[in-house]
PDB file of N, CA and C in Angstrom:
ATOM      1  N   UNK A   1      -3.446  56.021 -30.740  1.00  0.00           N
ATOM      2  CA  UNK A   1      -2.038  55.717 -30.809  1.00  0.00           C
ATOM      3  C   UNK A   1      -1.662  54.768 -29.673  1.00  0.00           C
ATOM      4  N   UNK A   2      -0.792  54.163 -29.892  1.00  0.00           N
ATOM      5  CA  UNK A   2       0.008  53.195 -28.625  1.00  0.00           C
ATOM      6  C   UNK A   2       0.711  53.872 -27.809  1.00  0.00           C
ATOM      7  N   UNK A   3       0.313  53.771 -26.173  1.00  0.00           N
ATOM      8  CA  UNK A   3       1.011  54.297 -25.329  1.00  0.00           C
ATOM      9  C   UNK A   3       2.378  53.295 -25.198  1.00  0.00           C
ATOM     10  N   UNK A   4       3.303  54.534 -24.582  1.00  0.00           N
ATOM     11  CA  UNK A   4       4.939  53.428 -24.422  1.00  0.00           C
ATOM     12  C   UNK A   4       4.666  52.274 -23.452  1.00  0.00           C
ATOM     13  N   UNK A   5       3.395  52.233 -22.561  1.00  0.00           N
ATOM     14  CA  UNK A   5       2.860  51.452 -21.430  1.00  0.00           C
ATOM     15  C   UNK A   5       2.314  50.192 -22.254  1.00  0.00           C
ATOM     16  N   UNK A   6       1.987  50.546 -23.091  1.00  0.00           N
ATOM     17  CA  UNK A   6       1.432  49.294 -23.922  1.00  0.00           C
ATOM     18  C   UNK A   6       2.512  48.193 -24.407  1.00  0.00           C
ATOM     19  N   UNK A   7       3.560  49.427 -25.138  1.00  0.00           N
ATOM     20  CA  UNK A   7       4.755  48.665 -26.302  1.00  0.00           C
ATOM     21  C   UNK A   7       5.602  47.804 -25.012  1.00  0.00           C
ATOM     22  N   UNK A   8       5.883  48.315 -23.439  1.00  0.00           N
ATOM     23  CA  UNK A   8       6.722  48.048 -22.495  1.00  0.00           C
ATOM     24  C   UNK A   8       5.823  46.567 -22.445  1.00  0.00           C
ATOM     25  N   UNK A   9       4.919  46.433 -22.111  1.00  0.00           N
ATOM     26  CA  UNK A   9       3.813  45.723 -21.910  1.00  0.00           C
ATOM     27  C   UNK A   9       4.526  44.511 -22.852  1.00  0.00           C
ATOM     28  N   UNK A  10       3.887  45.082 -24.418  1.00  0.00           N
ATOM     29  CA  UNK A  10       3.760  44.075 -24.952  1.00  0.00           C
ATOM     30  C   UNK A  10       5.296  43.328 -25.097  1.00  0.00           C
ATOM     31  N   UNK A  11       6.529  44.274 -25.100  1.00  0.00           N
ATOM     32  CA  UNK A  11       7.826  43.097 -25.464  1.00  0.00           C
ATOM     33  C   UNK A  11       8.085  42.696 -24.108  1.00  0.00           C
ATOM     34  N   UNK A  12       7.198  43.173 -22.772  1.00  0.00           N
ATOM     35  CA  UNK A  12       7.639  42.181 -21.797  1.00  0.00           C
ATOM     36  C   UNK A  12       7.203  40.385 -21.726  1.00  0.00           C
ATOM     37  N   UNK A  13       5.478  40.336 -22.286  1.00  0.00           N
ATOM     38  CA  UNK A  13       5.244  39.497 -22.807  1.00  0.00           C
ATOM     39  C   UNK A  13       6.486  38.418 -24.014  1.00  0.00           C
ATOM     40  N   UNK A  14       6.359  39.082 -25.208  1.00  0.00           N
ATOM     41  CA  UNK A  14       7.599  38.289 -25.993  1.00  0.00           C
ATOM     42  C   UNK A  14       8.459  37.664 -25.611  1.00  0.00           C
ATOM     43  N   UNK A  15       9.628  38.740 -24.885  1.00  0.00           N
ATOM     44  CA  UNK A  15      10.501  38.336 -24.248  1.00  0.00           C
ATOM     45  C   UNK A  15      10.550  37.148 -23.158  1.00  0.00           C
ATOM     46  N   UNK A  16       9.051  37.158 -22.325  1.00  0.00           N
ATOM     47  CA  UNK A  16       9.096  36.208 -21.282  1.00  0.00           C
ATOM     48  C   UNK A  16       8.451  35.207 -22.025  1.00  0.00           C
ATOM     49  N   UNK A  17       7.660  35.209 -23.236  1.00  0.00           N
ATOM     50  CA  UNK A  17       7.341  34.010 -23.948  1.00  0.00           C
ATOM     51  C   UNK A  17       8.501  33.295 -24.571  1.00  0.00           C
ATOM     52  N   UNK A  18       9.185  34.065 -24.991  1.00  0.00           N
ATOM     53  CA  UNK A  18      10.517  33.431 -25.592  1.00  0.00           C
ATOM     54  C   UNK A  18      11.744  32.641 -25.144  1.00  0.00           C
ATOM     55  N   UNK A  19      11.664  33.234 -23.420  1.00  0.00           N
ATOM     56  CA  UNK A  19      12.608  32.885 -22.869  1.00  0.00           C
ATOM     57  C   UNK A  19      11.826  31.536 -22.043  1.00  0.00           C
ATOM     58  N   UNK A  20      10.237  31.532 -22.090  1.00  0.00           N
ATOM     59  CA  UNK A  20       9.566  30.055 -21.253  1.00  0.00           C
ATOM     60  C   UNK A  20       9.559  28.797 -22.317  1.00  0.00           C
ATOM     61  N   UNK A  21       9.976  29.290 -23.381  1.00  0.00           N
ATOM     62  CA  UNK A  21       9.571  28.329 -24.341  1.00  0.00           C
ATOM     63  C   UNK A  21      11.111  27.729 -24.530  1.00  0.00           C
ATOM     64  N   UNK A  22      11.989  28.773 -24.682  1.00  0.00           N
ATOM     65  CA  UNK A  22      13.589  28.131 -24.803  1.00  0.00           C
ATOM     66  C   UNK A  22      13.424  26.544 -23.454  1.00  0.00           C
ATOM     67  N   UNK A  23      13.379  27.899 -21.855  1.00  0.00           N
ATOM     68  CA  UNK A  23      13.445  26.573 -20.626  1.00  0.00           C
ATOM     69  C   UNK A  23      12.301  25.770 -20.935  1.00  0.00           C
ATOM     70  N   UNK A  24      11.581  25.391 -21.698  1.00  0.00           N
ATOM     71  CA  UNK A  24      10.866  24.314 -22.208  1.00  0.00           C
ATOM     72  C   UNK A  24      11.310  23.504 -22.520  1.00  0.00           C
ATOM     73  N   UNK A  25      12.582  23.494 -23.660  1.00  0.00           N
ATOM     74  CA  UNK A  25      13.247  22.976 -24.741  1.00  0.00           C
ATOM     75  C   UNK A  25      14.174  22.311 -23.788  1.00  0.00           C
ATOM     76  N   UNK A  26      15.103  22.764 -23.628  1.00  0.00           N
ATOM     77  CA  UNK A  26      15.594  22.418 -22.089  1.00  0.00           C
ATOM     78  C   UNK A  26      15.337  21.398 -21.106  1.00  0.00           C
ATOM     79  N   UNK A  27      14.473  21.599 -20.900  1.00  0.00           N
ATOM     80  CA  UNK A  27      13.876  20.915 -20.041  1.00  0.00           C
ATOM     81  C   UNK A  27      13.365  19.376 -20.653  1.00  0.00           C
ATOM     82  N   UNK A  28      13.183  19.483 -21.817  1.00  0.00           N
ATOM     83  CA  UNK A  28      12.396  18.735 -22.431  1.00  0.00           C
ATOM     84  C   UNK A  28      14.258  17.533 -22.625  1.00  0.00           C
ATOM     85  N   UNK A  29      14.670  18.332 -23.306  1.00  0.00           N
ATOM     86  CA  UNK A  29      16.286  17.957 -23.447  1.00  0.00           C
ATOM     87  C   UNK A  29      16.621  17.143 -21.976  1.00  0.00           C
ATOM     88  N   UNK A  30      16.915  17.576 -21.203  1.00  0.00           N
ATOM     89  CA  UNK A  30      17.123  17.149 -19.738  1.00  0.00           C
ATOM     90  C   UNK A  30      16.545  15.726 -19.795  1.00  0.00           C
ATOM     91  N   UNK A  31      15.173  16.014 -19.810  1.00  0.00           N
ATOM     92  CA  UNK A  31      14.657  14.552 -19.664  1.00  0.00           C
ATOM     93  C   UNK A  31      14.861  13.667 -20.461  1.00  0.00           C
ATOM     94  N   UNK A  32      15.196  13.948 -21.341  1.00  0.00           N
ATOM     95  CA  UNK A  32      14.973  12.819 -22.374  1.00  0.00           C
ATOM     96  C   UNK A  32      16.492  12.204 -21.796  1.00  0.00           C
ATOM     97  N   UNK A  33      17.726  12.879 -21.746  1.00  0.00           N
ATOM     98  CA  UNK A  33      18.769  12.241 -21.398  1.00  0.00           C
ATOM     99  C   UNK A  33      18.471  11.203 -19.949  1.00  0.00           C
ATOM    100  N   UNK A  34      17.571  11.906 -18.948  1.00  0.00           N
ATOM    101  CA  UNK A  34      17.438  11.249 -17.637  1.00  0.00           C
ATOM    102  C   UNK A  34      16.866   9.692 -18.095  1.00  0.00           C
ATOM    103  N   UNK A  35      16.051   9.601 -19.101  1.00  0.00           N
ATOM    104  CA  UNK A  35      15.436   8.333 -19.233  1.00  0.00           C
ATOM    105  C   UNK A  35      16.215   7.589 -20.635  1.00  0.00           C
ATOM    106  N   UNK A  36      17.121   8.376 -20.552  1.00  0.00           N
ATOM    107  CA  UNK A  36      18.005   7.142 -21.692  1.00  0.00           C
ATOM    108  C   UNK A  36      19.218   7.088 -20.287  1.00  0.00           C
ATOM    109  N   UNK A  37      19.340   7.588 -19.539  1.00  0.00           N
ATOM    110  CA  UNK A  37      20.154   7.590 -17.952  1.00  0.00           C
ATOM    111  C   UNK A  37      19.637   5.901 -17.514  1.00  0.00           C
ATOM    112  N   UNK A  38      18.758   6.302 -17.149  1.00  0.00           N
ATOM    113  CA  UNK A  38      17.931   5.642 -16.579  1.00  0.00           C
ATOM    114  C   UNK A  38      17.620   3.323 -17.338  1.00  0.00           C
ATOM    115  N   UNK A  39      17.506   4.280 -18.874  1.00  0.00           N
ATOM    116  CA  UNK A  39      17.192   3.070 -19.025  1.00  0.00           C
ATOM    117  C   UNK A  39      18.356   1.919 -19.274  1.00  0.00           C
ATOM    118  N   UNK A  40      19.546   3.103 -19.136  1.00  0.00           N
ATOM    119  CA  UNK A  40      21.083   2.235 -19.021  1.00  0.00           C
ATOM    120  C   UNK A  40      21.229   1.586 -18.038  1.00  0.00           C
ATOM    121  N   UNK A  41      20.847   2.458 -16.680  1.00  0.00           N
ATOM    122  CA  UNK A  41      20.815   1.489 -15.366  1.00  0.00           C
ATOM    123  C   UNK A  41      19.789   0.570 -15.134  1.00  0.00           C
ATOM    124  N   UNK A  42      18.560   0.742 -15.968  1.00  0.00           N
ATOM    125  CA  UNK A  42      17.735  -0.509 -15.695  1.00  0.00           C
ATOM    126  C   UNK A  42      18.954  -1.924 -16.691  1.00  0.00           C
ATOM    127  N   UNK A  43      19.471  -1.547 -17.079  1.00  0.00           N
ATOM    128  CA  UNK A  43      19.861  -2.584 -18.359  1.00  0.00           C
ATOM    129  C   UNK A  43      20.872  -3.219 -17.000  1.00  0.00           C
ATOM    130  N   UNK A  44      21.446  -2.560 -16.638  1.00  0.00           N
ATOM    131  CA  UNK A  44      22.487  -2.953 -15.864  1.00  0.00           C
ATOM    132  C   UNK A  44      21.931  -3.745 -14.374  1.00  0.00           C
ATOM    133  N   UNK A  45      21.451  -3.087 -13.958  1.00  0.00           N
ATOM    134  CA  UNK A  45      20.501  -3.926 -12.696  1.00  0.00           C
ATOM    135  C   UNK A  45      19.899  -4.979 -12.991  1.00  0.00           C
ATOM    136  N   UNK A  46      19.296  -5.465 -14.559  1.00  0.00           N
ATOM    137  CA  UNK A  46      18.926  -6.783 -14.636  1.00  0.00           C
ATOM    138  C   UNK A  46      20.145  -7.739 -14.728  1.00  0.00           C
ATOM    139  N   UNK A  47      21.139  -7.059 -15.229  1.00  0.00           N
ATOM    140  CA  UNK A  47      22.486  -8.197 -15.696  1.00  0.00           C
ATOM    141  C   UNK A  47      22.591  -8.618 -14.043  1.00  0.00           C
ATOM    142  N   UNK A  48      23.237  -7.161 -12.910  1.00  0.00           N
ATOM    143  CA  UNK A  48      23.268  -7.855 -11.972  1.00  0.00           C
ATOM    144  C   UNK A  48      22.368  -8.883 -11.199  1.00  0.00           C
ATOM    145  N   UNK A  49      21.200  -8.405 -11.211  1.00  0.00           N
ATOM    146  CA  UNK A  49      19.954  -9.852 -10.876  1.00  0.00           C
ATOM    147  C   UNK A  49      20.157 -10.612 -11.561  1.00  0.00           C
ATOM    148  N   UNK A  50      20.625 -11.221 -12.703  1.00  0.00           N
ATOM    149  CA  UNK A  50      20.737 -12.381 -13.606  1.00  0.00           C
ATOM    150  C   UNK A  50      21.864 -13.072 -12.843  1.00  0.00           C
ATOM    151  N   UNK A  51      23.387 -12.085 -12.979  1.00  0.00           N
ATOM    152  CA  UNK A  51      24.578 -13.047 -12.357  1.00  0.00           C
ATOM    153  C   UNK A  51      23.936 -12.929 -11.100  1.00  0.00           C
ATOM    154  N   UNK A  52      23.393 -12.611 -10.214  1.00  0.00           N
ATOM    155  CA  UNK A  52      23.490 -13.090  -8.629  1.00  0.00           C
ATOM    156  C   UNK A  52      22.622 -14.032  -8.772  1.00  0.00           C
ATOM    157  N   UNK A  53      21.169 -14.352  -9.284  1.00  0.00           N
ATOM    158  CA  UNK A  53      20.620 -15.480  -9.533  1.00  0.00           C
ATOM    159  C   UNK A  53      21.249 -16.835  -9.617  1.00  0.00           C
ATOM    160  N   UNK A  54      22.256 -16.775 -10.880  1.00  0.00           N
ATOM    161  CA  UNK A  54      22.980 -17.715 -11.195  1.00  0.00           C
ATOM    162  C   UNK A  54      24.232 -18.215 -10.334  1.00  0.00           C
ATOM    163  N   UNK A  55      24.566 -17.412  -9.691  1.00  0.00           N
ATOM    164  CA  UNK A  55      25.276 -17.694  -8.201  1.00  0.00           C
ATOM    165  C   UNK A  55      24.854 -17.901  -7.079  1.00  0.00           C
ATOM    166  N   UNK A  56      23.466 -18.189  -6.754  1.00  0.00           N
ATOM    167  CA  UNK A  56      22.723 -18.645  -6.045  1.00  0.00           C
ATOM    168  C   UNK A  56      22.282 -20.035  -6.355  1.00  0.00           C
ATOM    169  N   UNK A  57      21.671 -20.288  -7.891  1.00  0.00           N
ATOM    170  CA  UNK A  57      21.757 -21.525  -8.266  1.00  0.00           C
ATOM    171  C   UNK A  57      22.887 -22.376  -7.941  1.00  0.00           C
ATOM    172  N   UNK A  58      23.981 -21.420  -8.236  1.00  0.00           N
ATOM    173  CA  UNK A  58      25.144 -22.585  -8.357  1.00  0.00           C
ATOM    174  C   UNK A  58      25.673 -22.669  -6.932  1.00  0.00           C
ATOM    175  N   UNK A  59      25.357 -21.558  -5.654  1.00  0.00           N
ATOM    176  CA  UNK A  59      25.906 -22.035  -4.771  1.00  0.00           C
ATOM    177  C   UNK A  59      24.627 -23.349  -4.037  1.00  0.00           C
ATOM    178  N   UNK A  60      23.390 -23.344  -4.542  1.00  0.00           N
ATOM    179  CA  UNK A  60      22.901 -24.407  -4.017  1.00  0.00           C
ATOM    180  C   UNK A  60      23.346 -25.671  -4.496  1.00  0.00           C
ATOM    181  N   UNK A  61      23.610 -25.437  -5.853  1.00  0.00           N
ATOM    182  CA  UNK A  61      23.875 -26.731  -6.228  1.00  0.00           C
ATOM    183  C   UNK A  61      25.357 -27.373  -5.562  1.00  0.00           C
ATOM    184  N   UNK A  62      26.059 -26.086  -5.552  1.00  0.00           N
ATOM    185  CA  UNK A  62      27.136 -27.028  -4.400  1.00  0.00           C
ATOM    186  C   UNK A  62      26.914 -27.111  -3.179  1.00  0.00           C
ATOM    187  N   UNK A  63      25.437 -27.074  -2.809  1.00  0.00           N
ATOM    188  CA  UNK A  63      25.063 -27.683  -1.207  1.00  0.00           C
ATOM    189  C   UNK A  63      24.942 -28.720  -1.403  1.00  0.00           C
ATOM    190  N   UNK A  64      24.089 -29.010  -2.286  1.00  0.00           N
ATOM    191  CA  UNK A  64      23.391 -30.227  -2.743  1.00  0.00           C
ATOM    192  C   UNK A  64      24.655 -31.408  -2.840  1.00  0.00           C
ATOM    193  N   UNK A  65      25.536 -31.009  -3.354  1.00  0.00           N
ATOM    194  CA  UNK A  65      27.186 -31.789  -3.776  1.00  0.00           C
ATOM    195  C   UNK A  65      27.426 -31.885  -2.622  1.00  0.00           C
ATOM    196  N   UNK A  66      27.535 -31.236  -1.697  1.00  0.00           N
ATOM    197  CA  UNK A  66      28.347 -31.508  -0.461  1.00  0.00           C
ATOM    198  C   UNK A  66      27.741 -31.933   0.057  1.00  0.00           C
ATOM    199  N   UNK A  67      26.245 -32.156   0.743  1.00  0.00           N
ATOM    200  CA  UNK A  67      25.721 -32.645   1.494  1.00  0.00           C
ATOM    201  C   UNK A  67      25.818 -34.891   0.534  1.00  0.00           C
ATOM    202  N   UNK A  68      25.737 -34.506  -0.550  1.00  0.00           N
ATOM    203  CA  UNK A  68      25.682 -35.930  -0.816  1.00  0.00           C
ATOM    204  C   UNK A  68      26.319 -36.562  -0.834  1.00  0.00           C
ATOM    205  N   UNK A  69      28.323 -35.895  -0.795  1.00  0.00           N
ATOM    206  CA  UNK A  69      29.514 -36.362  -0.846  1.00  0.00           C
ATOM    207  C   UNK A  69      29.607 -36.842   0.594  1.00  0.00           C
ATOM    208  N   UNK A  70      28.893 -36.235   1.696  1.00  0.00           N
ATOM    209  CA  UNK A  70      28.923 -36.098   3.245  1.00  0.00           C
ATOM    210  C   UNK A  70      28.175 -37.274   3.550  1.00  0.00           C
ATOM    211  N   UNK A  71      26.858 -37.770   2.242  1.00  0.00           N
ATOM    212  CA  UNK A  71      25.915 -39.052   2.770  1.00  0.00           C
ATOM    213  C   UNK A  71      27.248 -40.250   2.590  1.00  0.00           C
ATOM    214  N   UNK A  72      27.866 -39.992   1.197  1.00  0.00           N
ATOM    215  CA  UNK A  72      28.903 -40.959   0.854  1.00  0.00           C
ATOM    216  C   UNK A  72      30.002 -41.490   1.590  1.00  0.00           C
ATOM    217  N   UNK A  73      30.443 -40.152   2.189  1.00  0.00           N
ATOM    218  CA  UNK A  73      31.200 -40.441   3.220  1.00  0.00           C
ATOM    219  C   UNK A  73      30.569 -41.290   4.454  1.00  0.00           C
ATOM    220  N   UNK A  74      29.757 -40.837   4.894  1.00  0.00           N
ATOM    221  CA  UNK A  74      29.048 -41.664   6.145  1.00  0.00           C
ATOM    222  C   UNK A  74      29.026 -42.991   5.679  1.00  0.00           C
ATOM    223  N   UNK A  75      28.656 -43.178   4.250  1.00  0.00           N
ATOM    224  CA  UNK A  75      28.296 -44.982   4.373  1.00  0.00           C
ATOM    225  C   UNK A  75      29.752 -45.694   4.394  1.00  0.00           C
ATOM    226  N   UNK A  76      30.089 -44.730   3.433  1.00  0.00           N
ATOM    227  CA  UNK A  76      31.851 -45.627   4.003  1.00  0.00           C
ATOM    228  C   UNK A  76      32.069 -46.331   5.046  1.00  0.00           C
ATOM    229  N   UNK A  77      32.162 -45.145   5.751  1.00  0.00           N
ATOM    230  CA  UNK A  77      32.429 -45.548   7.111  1.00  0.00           C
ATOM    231  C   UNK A  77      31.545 -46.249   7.588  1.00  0.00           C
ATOM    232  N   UNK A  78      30.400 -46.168   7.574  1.00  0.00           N
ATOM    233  CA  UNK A  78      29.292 -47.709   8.099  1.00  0.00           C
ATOM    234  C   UNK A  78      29.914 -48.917   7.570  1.00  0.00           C
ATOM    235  N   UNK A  79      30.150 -48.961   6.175  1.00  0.00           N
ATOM    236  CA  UNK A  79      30.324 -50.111   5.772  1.00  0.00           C
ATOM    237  C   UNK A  79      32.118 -50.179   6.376  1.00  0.00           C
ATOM    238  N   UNK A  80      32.818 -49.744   6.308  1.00  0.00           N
ATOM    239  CA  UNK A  80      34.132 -50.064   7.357  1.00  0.00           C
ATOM    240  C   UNK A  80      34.124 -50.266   8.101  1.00  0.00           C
ATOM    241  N   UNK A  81      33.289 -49.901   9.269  1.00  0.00           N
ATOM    242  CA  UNK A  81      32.870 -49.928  10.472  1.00  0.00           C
ATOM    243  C   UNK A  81      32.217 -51.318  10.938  1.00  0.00           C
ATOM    244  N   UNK A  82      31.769 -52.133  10.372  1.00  0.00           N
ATOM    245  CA  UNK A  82      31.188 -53.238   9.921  1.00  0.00           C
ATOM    246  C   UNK A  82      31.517 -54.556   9.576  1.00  0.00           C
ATOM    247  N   UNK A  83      33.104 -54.032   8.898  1.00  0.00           N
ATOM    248  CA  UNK A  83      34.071 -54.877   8.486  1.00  0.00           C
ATOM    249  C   UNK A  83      35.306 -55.211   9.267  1.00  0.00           C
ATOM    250  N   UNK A  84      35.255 -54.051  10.545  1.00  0.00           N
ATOM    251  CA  UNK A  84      35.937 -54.600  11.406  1.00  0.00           C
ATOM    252  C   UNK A  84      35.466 -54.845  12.357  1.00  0.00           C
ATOM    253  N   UNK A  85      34.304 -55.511  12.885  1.00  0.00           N
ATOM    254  CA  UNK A  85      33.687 -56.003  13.841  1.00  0.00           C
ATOM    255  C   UNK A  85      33.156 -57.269  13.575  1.00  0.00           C
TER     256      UNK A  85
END
């Protein structure tokens, strides 16, 4: 016959199988949200590297403008400078 030591036994098993397999599920759940989390902020961190890229381009390119408006200016003035002497 089955001692009550056995039956205690065995639905302690069940019970703790039942309840590791639920926090499995769980768990499993959890993650999956963390990496759809996740892959929202990767989406977003490339946009920002894209616009700061492109604001880097464009602030060189207005170096580039200013420094050549600055050559333009100088010859001016050479050539004015020139014209009254």
């Amino acid at each position: 016959m089955i001692d009550p030591i056995q039956i205690l036994l065995f639905s302690v098993v069940v019970i703790l199988t039942v309840l590791i397999v639920i926090l499995g599920w769980q768990l499993l759940k959890t993650l999956i949200e963390v990496n759809k989390i996740l892959t929202k902020v990767n989406g977003l961190l490339e946009g920002a590297a894209s616009i700061s890229g492109k604001l880097g381009t464009s602030v060189k390119d207005l170096t580039g403008f200013a420094h050549g408006l600055k050559t333009v200016l100088n010859f001016l003035k050479v050539i004015k400078g020139e014209g009254k002497s």
